[in-house]
Protein backbone atom coordinates (compact mmCIF):
# COMPACT_ATOMS: atom_id res chain seq x y z
CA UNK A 1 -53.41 -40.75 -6.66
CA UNK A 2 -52.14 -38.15 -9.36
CA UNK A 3 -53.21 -34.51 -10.00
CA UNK A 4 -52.21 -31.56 -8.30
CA UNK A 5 -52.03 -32.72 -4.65
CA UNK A 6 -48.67 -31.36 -4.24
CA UNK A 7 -47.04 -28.64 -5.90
CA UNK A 8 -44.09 -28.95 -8.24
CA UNK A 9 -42.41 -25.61 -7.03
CA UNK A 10 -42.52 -24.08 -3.90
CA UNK A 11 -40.46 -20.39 -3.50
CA UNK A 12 -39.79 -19.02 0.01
CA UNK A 13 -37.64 -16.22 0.35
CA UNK A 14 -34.11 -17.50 0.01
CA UNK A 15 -34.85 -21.10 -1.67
CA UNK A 16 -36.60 -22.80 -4.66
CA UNK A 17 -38.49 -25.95 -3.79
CA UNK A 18 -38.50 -28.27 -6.69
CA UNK A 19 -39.55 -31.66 -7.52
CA UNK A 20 -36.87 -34.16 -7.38
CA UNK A 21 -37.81 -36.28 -10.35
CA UNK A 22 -35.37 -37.33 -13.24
CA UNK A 23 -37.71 -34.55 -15.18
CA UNK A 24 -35.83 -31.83 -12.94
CA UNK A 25 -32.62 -33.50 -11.66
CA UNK A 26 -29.53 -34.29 -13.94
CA UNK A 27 -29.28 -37.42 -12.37
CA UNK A 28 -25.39 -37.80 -12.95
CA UNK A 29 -25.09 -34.45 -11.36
CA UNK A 30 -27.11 -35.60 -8.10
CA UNK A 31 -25.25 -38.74 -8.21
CA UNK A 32 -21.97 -36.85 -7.71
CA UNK A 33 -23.59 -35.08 -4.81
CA UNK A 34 -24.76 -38.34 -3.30
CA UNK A 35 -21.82 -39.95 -3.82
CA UNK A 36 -18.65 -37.82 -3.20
CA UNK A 37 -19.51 -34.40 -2.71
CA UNK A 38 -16.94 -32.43 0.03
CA UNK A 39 -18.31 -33.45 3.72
CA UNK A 40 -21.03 -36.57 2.34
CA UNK A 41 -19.85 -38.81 4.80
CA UNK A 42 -20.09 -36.56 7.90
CA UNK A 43 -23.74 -35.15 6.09
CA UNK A 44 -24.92 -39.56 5.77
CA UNK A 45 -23.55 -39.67 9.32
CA UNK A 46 -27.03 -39.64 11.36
CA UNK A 47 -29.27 -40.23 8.30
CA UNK A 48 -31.00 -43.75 7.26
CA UNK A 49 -28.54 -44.26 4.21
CA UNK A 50 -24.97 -43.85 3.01
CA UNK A 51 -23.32 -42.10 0.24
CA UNK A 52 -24.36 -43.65 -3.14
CA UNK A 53 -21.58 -46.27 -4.10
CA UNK A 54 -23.26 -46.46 -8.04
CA UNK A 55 -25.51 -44.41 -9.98
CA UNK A 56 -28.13 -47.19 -10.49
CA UNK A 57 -28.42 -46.49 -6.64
CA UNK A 58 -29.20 -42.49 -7.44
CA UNK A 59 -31.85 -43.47 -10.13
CA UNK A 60 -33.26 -45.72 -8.11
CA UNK A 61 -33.57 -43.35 -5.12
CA UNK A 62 -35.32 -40.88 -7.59
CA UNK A 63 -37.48 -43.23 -9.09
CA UNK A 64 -38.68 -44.09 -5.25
CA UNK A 65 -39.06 -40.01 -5.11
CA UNK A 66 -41.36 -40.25 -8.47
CA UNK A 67 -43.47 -43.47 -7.34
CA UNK A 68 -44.51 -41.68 -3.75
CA UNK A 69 -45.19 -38.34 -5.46
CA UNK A 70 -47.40 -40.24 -8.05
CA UNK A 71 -49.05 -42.69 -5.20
CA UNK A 72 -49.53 -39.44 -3.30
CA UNK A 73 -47.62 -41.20 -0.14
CA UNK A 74 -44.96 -38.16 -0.22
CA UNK A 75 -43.21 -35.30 -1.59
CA UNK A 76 -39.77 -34.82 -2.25
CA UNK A 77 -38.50 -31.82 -3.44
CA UNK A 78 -34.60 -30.65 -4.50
CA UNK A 79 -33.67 -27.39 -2.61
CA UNK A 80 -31.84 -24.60 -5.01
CA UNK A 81 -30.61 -21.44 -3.46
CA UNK A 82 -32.11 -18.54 -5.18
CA UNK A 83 -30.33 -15.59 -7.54
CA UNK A 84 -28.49 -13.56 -4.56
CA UNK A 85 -27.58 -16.43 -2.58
CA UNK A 86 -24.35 -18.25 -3.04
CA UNK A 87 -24.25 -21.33 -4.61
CA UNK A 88 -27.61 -20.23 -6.70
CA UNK A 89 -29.29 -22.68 -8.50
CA UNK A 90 -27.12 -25.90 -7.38
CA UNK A 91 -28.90 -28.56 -5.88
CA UNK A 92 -28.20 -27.58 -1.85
CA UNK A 93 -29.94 -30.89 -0.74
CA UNK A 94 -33.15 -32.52 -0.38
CA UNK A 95 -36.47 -32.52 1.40
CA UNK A 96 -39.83 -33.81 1.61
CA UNK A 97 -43.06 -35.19 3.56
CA UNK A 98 -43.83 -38.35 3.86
CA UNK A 99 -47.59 -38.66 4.77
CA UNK A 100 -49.58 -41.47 6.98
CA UNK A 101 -53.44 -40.61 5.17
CA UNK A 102 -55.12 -42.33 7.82
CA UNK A 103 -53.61 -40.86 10.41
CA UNK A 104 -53.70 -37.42 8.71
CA UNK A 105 -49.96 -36.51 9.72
CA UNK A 106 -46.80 -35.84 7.97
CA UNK A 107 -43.13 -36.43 8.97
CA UNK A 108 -40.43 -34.21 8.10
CA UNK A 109 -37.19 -34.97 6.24
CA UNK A 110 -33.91 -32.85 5.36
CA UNK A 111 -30.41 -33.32 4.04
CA UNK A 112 -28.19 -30.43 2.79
CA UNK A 113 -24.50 -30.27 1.65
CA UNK A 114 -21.94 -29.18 4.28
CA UNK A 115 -21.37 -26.26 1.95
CA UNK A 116 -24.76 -25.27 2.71
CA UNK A 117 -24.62 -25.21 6.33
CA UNK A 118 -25.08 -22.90 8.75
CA UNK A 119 -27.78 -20.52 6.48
CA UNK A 120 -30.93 -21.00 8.35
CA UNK A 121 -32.41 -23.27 5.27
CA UNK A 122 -34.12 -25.89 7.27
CA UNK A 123 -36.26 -23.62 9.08
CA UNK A 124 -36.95 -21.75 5.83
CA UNK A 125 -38.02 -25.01 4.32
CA UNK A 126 -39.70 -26.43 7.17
CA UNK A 127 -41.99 -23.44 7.03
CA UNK A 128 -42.91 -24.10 3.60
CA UNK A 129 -43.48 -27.86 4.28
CA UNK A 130 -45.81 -26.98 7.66
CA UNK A 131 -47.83 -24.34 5.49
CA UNK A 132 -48.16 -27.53 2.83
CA UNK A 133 -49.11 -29.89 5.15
CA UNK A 134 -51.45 -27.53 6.95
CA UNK A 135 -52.83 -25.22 4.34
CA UNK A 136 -53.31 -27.38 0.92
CA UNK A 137 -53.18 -31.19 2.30
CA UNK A 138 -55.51 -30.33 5.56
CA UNK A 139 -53.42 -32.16 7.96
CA UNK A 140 -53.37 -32.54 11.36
CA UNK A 141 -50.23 -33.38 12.69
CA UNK A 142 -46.64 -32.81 11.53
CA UNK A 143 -43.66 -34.67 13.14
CA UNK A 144 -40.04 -34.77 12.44
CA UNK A 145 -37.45 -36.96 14.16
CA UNK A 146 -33.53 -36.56 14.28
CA UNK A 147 -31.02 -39.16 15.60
CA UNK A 148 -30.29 -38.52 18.95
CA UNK A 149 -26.55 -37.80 18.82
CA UNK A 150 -27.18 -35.65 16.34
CA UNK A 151 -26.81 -32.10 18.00
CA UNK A 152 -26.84 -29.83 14.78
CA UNK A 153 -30.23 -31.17 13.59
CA UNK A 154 -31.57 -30.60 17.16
CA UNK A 155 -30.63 -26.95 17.50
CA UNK A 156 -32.04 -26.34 14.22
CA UNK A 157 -35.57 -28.72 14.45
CA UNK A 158 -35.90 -27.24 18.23
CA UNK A 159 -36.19 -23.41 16.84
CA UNK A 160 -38.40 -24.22 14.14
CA UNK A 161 -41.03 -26.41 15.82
CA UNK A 162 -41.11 -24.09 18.72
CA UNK A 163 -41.32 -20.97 16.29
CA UNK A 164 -44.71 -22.76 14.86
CA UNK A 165 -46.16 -23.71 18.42
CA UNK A 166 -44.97 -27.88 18.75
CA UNK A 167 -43.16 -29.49 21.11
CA UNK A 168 -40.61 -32.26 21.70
CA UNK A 169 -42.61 -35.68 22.16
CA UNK A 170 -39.19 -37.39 23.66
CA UNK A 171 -37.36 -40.38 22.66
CA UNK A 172 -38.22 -43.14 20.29
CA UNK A 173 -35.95 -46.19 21.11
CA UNK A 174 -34.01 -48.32 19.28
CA UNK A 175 -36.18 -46.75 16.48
CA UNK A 176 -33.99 -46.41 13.16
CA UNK A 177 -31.41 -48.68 11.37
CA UNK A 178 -28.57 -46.58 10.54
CA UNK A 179 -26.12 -48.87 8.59
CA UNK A 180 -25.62 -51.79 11.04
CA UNK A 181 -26.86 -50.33 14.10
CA UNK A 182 -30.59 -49.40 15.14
CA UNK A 183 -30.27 -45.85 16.63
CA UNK A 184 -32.48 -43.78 19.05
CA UNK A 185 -34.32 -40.84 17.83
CA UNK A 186 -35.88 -37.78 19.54
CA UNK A 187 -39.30 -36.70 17.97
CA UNK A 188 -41.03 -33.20 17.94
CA UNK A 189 -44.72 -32.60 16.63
CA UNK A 190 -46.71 -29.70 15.77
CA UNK A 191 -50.53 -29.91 15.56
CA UNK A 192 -53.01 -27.61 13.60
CA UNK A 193 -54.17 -26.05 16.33
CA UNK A 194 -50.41 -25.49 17.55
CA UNK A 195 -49.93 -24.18 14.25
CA UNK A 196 -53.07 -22.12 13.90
CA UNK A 197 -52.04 -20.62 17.05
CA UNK A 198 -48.83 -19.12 15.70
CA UNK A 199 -49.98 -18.23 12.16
């Protein structure tokens, strides 16, 4: 599945959505990020993978980026501030949909650099995703999940899914392996009509 099912940019007010493809990342540059930028380890600390020990490992997690985008199974896309903002035009982090066809749904994903923190970008992303998932891809159901100790990612997921009508589901057990343990997660969902609602 190729075309134009997902965008290559996205703008919102603040950010630049991009592709994350080796067409649009220096991949040396995002291998830094991913590997020892200031804060990685407490940013990898509740997500499914660990800084990047080589850069073979940052091609290859690109070239996983590129295969999904061109199977249409997801969409990852490199966040860059915007002129104005600080830190404009560095690569603030990473996010994406990963879609279940069948089930017409979508789940949410997000990492950003400490440095990037505390500006309100996931909800300003995770507006553009919903409007994507809803609007051009005709979806029915978005869901994101966050590990369950992971309080920062809940404050921020909680006023964004309740600012476009969803709710949280509850707790998926034992549901994630992060590093040698299988963690918990806590999932929230928002549904068309949810979503229609709020538009």
């Amino acid at each position: 599945m190729t075309g134009d099912l997902f965008p290559e940019r996205i703008e919102t007010e603040r950010l630049s959505l991009t592709r994350l493809s080796h067409e649009h990342v220096d991949l040396f540059a995002f291998y830094r990020i991913c590997s020892a930028d200031e804060g990685i380890e407490e940013v990898t600390r509740y997500m499914p993978w660990g800084p990047h020990s080589t850069v073979k490992e940052t091609a290859e997690f690109v070239d996983g980026c590129q295969k999904r985008w061109d199977d249409g199974e997801g969409a990852t896309y490199a966040i860059r501030p915007k002129e104005g903002e600080e830190g404009d035009g560095e690569i603030a982090g990473a996010c994406g949909l990963t879609l279940d066809w069948d089930r017409r749904s979508a789940d949410l994903g997000l990492w950003l650099r400490k440095r990037f923190w505390g500006r309100g970008y996931s909800g300003e992303r995770a507006a553009a995703m919903i409007d994507l998932a809803f609007e051009r891809l005709d979806l029915e159901l978005v869901s994101v999940t966050h590990h369950v100790e992971n309080g920062k990612s809940r404050s921020a997921i909680e006023r964004y899914v309740e600012a476009h009508g969803g709710k949280r589901e509850g707790t998926l057990r034992n549901w994630v392996p992060y590093g040698e343990e299988v963690a918990d997660e806590v999932r929230y969902s928002i549904s068309r009509e949810e979503y229609e609602r709020t538009d």
